[in-house]
Protein backbone atom coordinates (compact mmCIF):
# COMPACT_ATOMS: atom_id res chain seq x y z
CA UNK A 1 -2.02 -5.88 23.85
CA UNK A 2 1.73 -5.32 22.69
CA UNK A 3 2.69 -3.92 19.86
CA UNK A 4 3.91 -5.68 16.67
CA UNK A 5 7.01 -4.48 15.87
CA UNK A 6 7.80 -7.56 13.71
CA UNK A 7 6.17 -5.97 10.51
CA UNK A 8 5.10 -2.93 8.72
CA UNK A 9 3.49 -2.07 5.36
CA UNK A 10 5.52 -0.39 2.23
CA UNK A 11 3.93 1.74 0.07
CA UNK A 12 5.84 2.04 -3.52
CA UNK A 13 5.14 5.06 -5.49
CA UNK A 14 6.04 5.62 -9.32
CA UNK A 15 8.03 8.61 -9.87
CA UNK A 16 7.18 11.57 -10.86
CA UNK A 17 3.17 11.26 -9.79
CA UNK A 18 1.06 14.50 -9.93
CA UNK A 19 0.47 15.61 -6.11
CA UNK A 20 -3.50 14.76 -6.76
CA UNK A 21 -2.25 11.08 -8.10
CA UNK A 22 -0.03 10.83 -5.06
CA UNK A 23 -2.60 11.31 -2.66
CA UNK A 24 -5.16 9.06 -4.55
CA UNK A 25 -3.01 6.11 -4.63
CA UNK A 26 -1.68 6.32 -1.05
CA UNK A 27 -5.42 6.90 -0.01
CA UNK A 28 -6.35 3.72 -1.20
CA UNK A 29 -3.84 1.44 -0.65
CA UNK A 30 -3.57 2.14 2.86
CA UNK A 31 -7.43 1.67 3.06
CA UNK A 32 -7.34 -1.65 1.48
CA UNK A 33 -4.63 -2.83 3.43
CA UNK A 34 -5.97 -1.70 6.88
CA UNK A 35 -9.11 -3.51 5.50
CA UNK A 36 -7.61 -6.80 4.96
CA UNK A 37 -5.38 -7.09 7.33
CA UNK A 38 -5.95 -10.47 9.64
CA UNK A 39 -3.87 -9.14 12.75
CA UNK A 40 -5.17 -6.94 14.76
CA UNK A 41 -4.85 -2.88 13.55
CA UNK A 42 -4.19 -1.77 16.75
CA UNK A 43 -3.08 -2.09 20.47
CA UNK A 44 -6.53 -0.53 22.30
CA UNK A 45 -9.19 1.66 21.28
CA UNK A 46 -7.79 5.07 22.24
CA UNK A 47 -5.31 7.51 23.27
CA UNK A 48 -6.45 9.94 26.20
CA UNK A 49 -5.36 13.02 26.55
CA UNK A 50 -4.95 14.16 30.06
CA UNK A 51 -8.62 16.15 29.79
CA UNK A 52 -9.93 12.93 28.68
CA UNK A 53 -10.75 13.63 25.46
CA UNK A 54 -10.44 10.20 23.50
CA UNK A 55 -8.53 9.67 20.05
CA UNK A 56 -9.03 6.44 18.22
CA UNK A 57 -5.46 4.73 18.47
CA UNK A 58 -3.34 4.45 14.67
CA UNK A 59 -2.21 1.47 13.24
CA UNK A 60 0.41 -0.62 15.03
CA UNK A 61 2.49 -1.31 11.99
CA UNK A 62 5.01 1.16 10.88
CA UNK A 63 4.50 2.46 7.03
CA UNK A 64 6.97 3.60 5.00
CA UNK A 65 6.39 5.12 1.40
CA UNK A 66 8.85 4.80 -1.02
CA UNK A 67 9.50 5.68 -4.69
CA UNK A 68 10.52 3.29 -7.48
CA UNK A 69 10.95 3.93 -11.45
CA UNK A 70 8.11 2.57 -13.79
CA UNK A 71 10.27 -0.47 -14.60
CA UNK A 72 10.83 -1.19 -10.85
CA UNK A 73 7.31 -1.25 -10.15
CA UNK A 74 6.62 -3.62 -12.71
CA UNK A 75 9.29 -5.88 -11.58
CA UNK A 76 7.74 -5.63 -7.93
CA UNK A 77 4.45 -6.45 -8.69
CA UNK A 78 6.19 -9.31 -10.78
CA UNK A 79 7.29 -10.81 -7.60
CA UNK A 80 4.48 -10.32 -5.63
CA UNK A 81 2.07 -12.09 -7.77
CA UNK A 82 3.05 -15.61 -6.12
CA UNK A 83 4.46 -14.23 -2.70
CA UNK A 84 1.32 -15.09 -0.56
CA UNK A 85 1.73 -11.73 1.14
CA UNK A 86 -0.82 -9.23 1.56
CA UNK A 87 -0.35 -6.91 -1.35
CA UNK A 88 -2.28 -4.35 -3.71
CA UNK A 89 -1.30 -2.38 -7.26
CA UNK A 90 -2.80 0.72 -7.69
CA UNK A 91 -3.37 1.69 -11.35
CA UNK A 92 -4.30 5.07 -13.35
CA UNK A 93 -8.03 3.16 -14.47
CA UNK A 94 -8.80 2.75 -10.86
CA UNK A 95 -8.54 6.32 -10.62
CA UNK A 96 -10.30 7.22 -14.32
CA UNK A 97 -13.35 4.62 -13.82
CA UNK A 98 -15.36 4.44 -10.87
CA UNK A 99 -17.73 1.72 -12.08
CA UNK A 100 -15.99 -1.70 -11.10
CA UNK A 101 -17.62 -3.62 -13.91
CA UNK A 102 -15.98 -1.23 -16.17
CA UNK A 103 -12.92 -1.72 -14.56
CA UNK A 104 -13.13 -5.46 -14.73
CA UNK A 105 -13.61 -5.39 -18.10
CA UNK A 106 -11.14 -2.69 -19.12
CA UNK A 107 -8.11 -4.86 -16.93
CA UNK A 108 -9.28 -7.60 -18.17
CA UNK A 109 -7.86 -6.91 -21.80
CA UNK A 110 -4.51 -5.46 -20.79
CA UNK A 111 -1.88 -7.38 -20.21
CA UNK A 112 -0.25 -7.17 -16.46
CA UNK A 113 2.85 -5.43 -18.26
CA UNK A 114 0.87 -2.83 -19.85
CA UNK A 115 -1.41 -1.18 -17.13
CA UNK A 116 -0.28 1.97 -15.50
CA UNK A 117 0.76 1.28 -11.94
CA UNK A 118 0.92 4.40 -10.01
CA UNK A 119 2.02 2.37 -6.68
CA UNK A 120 2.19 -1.10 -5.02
CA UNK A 121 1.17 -1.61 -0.95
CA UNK A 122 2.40 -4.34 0.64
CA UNK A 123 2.20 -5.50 4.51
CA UNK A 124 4.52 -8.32 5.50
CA UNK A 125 7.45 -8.83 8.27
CA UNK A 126 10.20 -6.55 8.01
CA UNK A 127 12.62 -8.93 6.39
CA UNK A 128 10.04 -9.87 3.71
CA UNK A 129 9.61 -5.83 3.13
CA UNK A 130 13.65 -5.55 2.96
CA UNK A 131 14.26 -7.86 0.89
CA UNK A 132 11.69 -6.82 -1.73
CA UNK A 133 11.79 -3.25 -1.63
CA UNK A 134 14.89 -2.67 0.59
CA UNK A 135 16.62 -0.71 -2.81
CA UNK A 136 14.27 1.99 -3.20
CA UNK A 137 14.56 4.97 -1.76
CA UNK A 138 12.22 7.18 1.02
CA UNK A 139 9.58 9.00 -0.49
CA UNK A 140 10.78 12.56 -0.20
């Protein structure tokens, strides 16, 4: 099968995130979105090396990570909320409570504007991407 090269995922990351927060966030946003994604992940099953050992093939879709302020996040996920794209916010009480229920309940009295967003993944075409996140700047 070719290879997509029509569009990627973006994962946004807050500013300033603890290296244990960083890896957290990214962790599970790129699970979810390699989970839900309705295209295929990849092009085959593996890569062989030339002693024909087998490694399962990556995804097909470029990923960027970039890094946004607190305020651009929250403007982000703003816009997402009716974009129809595949999309997922990350937040500090997904990392501090592993019981779902509790998390239901706990997001469930905050207001969207008041939870702790520690990053934002989004898949889309690369224009979509651009023109949504095209301003911020490589993670580095």
């Amino acid at each position: 099968m070719p290879q997509d090269f029509s569009r990627k995922m973006s994962i946004v990351l807050r500013e300033n995130l603890a290296s244990w927060q960083l890896t957290n966030t990214v962790s599970h946003i790129s699970a979810f979105l390699g989970n839900k994604l309705d295209q295929p992940f990849d092009t085959g099953k593996f890569f062989a090396s030339e002693d024909g050992v087998n490694f399962p093939r990556n995804s097909q879709y470029g990923i960027v990570s970039l890094q946004a302020s607190k305020e651009e996040i929250m403007n982000l996920t703003t816009k997402l909320s009716d974009s129809g794209l595949l999309w997922i916010a990350y937040t500090q009480d997904m990392i501090d409570l592993i019981d779902d229920e509790e998390l239901i309940r706990t997001i469930g009295q905050k207001n969207s504007n008041d939870l702790d967003i520690l990053g934002i993944g989004i898949f889309g075409t690369k224009e979509e991407l651009k023109e949504l996140t095209g301003k911020f700047k490589l993670w580095k």
